[in-house]
C-alpha atoms as a PDB file:
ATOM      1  CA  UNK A   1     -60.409 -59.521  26.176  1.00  0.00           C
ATOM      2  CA  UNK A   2     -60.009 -55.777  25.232  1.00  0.00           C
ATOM      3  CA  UNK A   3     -57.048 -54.801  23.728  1.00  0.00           C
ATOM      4  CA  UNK A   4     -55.235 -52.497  26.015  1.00  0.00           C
ATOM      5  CA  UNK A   5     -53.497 -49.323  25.037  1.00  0.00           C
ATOM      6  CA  UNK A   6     -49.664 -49.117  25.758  1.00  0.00           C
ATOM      7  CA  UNK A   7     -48.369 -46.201  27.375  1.00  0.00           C
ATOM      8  CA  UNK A   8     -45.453 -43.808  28.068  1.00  0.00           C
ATOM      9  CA  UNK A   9     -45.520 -41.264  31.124  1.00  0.00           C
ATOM     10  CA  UNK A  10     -42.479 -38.451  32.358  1.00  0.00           C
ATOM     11  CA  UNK A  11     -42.709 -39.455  35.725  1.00  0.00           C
ATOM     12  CA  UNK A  12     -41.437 -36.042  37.544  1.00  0.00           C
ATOM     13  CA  UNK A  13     -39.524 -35.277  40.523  1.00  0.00           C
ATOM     14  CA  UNK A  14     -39.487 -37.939  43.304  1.00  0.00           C
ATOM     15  CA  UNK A  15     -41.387 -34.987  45.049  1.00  0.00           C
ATOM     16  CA  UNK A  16     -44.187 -35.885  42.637  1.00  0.00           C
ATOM     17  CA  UNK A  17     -45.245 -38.684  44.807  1.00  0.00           C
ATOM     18  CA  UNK A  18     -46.233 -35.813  47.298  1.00  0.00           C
ATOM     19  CA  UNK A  19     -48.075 -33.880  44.528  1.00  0.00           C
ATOM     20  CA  UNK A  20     -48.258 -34.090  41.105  1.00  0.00           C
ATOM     21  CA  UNK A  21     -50.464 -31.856  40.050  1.00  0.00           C
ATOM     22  CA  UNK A  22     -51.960 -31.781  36.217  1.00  0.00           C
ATOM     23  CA  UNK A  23     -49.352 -34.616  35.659  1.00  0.00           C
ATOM     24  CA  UNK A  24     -50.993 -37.003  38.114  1.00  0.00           C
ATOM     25  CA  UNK A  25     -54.018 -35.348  37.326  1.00  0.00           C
ATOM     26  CA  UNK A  26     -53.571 -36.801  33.568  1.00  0.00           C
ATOM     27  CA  UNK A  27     -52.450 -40.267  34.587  1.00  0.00           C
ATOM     28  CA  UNK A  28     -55.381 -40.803  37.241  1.00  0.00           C
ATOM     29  CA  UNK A  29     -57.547 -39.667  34.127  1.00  0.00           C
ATOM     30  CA  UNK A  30     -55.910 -41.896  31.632  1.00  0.00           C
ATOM     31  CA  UNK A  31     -56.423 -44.767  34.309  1.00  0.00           C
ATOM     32  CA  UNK A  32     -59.834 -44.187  34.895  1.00  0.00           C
ATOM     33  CA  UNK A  33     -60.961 -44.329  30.698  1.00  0.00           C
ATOM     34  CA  UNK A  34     -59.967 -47.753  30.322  1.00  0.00           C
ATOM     35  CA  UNK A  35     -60.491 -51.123  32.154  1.00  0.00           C
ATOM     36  CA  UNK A  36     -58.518 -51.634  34.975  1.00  0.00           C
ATOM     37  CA  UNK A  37     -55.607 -54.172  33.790  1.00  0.00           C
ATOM     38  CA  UNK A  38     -55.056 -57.475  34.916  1.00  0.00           C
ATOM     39  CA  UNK A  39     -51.382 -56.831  35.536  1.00  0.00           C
ATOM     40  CA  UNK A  40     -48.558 -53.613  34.836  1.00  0.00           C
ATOM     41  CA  UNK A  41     -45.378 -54.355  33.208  1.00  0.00           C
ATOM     42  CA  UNK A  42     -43.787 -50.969  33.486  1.00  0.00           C
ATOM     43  CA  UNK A  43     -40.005 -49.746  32.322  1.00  0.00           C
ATOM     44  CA  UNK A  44     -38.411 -47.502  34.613  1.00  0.00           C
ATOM     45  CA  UNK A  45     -35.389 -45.440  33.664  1.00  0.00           C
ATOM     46  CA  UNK A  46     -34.110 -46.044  37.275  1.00  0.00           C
ATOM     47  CA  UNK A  47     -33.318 -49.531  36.746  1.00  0.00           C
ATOM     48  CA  UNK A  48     -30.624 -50.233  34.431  1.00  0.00           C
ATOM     49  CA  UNK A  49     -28.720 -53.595  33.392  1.00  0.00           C
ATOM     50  CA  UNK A  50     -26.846 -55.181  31.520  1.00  0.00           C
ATOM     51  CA  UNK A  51     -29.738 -57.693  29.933  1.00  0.00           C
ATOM     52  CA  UNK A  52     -33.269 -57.496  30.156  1.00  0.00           C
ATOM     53  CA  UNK A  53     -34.326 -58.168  33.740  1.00  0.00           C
ATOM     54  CA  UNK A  54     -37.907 -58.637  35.432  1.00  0.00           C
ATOM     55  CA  UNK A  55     -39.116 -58.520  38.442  1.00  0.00           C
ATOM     56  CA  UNK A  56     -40.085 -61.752  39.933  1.00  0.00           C
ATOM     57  CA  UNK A  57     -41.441 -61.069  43.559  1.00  0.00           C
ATOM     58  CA  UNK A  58     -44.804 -62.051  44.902  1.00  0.00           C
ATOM     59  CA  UNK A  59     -44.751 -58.253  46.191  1.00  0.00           C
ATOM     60  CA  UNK A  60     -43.087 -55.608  45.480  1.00  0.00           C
ATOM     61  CA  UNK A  61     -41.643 -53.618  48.325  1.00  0.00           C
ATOM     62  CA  UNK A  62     -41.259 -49.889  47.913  1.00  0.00           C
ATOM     63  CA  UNK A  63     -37.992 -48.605  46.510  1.00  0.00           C
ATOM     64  CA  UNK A  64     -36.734 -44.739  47.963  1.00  0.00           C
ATOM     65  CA  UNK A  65     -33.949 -44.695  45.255  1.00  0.00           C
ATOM     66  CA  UNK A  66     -33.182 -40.810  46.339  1.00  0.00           C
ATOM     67  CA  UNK A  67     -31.855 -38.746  48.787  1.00  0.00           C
ATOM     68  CA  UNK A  68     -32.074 -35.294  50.118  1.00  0.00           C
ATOM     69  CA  UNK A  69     -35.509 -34.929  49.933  1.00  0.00           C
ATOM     70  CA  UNK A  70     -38.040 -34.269  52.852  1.00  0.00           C
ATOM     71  CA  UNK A  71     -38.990 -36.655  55.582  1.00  0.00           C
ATOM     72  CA  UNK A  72     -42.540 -36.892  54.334  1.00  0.00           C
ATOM     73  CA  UNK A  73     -41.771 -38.552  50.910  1.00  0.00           C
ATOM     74  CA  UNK A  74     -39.941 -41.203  52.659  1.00  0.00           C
ATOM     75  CA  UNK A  75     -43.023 -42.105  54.579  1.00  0.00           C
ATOM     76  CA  UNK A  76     -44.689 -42.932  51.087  1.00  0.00           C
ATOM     77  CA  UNK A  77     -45.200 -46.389  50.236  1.00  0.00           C
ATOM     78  CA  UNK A  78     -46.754 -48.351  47.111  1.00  0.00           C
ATOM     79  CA  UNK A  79     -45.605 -52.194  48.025  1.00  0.00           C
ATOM     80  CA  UNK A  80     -47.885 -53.460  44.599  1.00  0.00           C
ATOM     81  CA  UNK A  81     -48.241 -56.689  44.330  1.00  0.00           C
ATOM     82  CA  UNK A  82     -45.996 -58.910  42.088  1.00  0.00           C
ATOM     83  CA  UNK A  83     -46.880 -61.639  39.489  1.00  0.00           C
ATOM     84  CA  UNK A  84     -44.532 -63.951  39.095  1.00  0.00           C
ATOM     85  CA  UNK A  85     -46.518 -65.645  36.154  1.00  0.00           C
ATOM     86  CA  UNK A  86     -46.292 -62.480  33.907  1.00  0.00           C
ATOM     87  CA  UNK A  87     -42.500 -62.321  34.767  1.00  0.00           C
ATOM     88  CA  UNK A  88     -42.213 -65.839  33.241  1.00  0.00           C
ATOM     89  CA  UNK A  89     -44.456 -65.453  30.503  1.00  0.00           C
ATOM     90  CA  UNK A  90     -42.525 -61.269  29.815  1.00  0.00           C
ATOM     91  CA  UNK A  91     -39.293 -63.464  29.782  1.00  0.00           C
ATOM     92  CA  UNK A  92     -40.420 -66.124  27.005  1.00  0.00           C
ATOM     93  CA  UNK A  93     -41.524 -63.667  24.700  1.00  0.00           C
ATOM     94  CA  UNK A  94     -38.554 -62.283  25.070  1.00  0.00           C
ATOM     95  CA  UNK A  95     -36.572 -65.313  24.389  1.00  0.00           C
ATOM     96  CA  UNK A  96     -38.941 -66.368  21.554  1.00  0.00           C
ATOM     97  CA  UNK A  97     -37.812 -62.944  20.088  1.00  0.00           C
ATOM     98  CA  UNK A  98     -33.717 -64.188  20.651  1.00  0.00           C
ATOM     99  CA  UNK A  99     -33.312 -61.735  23.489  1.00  0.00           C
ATOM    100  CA  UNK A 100     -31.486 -63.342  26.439  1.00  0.00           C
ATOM    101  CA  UNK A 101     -33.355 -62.185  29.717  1.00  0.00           C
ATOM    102  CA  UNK A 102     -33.960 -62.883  33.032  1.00  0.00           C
ATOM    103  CA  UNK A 103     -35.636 -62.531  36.606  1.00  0.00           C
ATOM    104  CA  UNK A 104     -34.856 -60.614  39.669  1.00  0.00           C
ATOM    105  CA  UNK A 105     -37.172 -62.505  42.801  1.00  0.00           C
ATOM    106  CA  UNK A 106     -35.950 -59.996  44.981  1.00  0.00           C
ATOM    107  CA  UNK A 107     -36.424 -56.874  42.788  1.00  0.00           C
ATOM    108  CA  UNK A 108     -38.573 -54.348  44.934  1.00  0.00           C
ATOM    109  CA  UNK A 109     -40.431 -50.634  42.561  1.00  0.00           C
ATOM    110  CA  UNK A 110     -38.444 -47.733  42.176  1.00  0.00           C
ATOM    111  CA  UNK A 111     -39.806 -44.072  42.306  1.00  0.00           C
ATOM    112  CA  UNK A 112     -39.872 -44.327  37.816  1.00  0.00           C
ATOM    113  CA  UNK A 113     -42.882 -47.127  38.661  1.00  0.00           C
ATOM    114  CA  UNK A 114     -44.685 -46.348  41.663  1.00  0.00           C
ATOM    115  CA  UNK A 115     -44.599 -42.341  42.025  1.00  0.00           C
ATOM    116  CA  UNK A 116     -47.075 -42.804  38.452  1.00  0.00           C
ATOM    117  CA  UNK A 117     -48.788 -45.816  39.455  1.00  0.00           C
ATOM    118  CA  UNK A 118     -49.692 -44.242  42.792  1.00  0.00           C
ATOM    119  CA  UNK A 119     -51.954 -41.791  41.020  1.00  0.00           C
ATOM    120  CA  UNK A 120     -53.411 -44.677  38.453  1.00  0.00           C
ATOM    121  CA  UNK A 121     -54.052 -47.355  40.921  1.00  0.00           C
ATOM    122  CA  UNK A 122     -54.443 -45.582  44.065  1.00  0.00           C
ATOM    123  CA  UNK A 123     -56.059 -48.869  45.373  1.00  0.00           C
ATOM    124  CA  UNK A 124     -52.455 -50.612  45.187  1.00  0.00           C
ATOM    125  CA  UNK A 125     -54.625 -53.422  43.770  1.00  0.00           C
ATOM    126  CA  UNK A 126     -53.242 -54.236  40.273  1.00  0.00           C
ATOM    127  CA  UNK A 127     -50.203 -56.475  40.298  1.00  0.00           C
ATOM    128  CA  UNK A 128     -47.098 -55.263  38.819  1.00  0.00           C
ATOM    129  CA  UNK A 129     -43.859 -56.534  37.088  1.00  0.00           C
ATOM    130  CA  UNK A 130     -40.906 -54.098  36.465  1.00  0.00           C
ATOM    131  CA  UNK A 131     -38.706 -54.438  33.522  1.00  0.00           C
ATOM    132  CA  UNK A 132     -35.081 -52.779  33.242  1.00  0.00           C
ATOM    133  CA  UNK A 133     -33.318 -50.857  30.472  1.00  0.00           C
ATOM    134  CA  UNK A 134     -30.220 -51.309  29.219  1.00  0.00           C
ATOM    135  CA  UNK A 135     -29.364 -47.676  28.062  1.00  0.00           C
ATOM    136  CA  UNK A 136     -25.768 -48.933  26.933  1.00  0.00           C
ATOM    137  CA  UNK A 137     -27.768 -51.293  23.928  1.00  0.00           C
ATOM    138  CA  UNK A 138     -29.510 -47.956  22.741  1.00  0.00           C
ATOM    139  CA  UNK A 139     -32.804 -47.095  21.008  1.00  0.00           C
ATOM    140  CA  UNK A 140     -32.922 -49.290  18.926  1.00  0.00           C
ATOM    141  CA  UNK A 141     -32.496 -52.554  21.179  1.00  0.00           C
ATOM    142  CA  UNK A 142     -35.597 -50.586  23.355  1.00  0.00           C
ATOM    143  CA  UNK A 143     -37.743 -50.649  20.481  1.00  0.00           C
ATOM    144  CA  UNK A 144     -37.312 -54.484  19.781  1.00  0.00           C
ATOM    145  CA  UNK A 145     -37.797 -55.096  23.838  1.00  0.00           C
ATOM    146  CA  UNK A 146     -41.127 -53.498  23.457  1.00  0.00           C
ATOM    147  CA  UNK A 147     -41.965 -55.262  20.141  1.00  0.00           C
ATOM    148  CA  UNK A 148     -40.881 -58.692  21.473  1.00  0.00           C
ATOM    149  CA  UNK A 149     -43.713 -57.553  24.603  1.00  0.00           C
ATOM    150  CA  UNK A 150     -46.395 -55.978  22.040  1.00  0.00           C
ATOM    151  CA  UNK A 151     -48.811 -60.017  22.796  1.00  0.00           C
ATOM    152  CA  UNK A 152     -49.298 -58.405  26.413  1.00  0.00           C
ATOM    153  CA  UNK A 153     -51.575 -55.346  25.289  1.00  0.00           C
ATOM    154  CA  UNK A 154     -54.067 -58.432  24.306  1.00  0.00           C
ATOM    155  CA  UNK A 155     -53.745 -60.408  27.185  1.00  0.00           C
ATOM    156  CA  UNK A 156     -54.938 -57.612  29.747  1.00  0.00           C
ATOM    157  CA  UNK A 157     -51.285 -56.312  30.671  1.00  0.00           C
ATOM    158  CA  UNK A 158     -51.059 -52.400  30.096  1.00  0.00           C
ATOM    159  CA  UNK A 159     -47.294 -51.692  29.114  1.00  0.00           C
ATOM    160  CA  UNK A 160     -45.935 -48.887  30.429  1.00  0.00           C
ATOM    161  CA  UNK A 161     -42.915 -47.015  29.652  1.00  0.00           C
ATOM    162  CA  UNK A 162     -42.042 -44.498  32.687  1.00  0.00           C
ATOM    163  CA  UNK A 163     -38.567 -41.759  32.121  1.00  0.00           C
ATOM    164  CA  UNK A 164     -38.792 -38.704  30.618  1.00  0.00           C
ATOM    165  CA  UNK A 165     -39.536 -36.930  27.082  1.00  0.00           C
ATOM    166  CA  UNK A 166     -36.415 -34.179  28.376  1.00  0.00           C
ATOM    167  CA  UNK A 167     -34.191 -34.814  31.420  1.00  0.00           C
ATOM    168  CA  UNK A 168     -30.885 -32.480  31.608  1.00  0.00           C
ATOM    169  CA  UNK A 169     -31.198 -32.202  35.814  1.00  0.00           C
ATOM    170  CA  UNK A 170     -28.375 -29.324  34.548  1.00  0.00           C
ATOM    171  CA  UNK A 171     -30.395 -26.761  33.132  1.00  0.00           C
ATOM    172  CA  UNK A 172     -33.405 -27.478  36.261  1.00  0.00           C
ATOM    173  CA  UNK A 173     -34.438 -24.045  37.621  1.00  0.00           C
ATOM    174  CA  UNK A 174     -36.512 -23.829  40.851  1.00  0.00           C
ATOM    175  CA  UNK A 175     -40.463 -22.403  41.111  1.00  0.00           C
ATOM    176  CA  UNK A 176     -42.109 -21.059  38.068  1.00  0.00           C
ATOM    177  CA  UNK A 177     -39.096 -20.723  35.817  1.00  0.00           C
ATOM    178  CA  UNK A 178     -40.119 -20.452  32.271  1.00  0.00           C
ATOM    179  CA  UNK A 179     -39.168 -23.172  29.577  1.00  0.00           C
ATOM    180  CA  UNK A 180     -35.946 -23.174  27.820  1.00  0.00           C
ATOM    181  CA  UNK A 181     -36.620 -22.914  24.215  1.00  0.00           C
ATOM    182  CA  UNK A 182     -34.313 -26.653  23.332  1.00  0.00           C
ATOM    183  CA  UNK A 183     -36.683 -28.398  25.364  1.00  0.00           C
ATOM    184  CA  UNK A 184     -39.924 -26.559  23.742  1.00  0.00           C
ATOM    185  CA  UNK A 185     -38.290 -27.968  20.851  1.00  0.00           C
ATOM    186  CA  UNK A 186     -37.298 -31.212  21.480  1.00  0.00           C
ATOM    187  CA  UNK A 187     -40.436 -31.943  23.006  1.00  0.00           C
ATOM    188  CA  UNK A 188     -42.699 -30.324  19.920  1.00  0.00           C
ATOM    189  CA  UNK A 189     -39.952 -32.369  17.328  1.00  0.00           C
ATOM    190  CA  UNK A 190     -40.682 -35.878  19.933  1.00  0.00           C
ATOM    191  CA  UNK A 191     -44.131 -35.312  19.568  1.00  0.00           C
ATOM    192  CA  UNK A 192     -44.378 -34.529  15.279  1.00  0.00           C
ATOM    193  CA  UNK A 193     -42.275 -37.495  15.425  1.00  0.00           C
ATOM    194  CA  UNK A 194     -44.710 -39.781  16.962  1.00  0.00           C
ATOM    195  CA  UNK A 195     -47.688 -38.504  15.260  1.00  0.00           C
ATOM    196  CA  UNK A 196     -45.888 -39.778  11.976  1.00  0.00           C
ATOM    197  CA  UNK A 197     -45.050 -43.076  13.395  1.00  0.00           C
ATOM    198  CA  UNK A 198     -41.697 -42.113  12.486  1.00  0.00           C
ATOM    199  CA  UNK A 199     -39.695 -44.362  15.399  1.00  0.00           C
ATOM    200  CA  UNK A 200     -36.663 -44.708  13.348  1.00  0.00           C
ATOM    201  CA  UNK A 201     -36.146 -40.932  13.435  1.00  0.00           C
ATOM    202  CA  UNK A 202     -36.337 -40.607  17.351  1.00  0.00           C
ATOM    203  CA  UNK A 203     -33.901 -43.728  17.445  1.00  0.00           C
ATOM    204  CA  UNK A 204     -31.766 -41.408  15.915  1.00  0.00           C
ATOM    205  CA  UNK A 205     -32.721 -38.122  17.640  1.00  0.00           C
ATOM    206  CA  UNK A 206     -29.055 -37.196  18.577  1.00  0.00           C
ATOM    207  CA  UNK A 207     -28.175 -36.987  14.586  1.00  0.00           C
ATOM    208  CA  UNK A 208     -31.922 -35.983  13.300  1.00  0.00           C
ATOM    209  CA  UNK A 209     -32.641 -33.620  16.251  1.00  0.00           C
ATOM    210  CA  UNK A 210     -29.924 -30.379  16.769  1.00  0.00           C
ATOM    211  CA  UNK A 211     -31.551 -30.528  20.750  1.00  0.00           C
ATOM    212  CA  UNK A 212     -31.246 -34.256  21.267  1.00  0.00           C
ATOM    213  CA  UNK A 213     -27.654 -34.439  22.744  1.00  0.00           C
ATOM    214  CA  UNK A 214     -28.944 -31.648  25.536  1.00  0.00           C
ATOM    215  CA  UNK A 215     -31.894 -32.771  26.257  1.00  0.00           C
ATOM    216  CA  UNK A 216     -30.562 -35.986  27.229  1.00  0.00           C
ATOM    217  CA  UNK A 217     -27.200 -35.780  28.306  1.00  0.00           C
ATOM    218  CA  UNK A 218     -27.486 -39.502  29.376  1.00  0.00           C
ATOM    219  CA  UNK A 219     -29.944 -41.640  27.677  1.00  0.00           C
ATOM    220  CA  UNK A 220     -31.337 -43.752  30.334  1.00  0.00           C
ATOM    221  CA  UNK A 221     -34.705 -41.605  30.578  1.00  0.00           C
ATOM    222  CA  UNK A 222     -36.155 -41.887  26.971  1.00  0.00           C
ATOM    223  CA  UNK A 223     -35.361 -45.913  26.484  1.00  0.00           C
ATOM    224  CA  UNK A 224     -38.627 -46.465  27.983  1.00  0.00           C
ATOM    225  CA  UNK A 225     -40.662 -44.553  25.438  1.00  0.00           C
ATOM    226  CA  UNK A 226     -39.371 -46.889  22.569  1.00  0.00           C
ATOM    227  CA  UNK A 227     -40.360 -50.269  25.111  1.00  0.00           C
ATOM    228  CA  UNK A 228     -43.972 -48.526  25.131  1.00  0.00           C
ATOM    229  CA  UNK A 229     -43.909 -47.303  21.312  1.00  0.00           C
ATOM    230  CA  UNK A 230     -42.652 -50.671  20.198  1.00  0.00           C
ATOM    231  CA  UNK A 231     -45.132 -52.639  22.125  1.00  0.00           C
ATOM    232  CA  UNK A 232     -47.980 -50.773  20.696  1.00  0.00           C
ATOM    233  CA  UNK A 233     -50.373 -52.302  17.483  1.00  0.00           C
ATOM    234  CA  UNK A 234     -48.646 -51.324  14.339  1.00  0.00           C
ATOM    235  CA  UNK A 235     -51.650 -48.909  13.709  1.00  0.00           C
ATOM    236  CA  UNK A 236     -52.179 -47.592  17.120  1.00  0.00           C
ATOM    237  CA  UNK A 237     -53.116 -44.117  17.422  1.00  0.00           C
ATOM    238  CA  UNK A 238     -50.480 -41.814  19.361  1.00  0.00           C
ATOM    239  CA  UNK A 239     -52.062 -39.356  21.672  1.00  0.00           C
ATOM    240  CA  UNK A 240     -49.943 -36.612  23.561  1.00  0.00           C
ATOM    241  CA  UNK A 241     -52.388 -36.489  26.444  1.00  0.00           C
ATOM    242  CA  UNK A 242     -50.632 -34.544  28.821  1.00  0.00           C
ATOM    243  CA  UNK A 243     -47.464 -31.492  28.078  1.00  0.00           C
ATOM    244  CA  UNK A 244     -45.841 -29.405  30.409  1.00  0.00           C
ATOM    245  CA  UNK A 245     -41.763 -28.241  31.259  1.00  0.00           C
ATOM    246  CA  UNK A 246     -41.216 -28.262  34.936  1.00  0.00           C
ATOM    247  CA  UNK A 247     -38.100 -26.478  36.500  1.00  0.00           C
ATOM    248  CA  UNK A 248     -37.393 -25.202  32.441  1.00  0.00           C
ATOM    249  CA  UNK A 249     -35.807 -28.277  31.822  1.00  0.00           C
ATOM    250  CA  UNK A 250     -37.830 -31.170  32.432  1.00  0.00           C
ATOM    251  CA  UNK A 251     -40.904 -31.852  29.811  1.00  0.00           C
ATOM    252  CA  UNK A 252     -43.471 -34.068  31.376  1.00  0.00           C
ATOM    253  CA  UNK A 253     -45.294 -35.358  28.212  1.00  0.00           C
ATOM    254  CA  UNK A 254     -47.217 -38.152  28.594  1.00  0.00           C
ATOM    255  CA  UNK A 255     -48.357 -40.639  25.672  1.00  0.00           C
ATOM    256  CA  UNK A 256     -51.042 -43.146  24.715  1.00  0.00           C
ATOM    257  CA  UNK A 257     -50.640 -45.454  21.627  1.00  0.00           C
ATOM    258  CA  UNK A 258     -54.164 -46.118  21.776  1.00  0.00           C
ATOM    259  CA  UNK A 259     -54.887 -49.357  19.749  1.00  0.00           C
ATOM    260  CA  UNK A 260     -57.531 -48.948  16.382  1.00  0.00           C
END
């Protein structure tokens, strides 16, 4: 079986299920270079516990975790199916690696899985398993979930980590604004960062990087990248497929660690 690459996405607005434009251009693109996956496990930065927690369900109904926001996006739906098998098997390996974890059966998909997922899989034909973060363990706990999941990329599960590579919702400006220079920046520092498979850096971005603390005011949105990073080869390649600020605040970068 083909070793799969893992993968990291800035999954946008909840309006992005409406239209993403070159970012779900880019994920429909990634989707479409490699064979389709048995099974998703995906990270979302909208689901956040206390330990590591799966979802378990044999399908997973559609999660509108937002408000405000007009009629037509509530109309969207992406109920994937489940696999309860993967959620067992994502669970041992965590457990094998001495990190207590568990299963939610009644755990629908938030907007962080299936606003990217709609573009990838239009077909809503690949099963899929969520996994939480727990942005009060830190980086550094992240990493270790996604090395504890790293047997998956070999078993036909693509790993996908889904928040954002800058997300201060404070500094968003509406329409075309331009980029604020901190998260040019951050995201150019993130991205020099990878390249050099440097991952102990960016678990320290609020001391090693002056724009860290402001482009993430709370942390919740870049755990996923480390689950994704983490669960990749040791040698993968990192490619920065897709880059782009929205609203002058919010970089939608997009990664591949794309095995040797």
């Amino acid at each position: 079986m083909q070793t799969l690459p893992t993968l990291f996405v800035s999954h946008g607005s909840p309006m992005h299920a409406l239209d993403a434009g070159d970012a779900g251009r880019a994920w429909a693109a990634f989707a479409a270079r490699w064979p389709k996956p048995r099974a998703v496990l995906i990270a979302s930065a909208h689901w956040d516990t206390s330990v590591p927690m799966v979802s378990g369900a044999e399908r997973l109904s559609t999660i509108h975790d937002f408000s405000g926001f007009p009629a037509p996006l509530y109309a969207q739906r992406y109920d994937a199916p489940g696999s309860p098998a993967l959620a067992q098997r994502a669970v041992a390996l965590l457990k094998d690696a001495g990190i207590t974890a568990g299963i939610d059966g009644c755990r629908g998909i938030d907007h962080g899985a299936w606003v990217p997922l709609k573009f990838m899989y239009p077909g809503v034909d690949v099963p899929v398993v969520q996994l939480s973060v727990q942005t009060a363990r830190g980086t550094a706990h992240h990493w270790q979930l996604g090395r504890a999941l790293g047997a998956l990329a070999h078993e036909g599960v693509l790993v996908v980590g889904s928040g954002h590579v800058t997300h201060n919702l404070r500094d968003w400006r509406p329409g075309g604004s331009g980029a604020l220079d901190y998260a040019t920046r951050f995201a150019d520092w993130l991205a020099a960062r990878i390249a050099a498979g440097d991952h102990r850096a960016v678990e320290d971005y609020r001391d090693t990087e002056a724009d860290g603390a402001r482009a993430h005011p709370t942390e919740e949105h870049l755990m996923p990248l480390f689950v994704a990073w983490g669960a990749a080869a040791p040698n993968a390649h990192a490619e920065r497929f897709h880059k782009g600020i929205e609203g002058g605040a919010l970089a939608m970068d997009a990664y591949a660690f794309n095995p040797a």
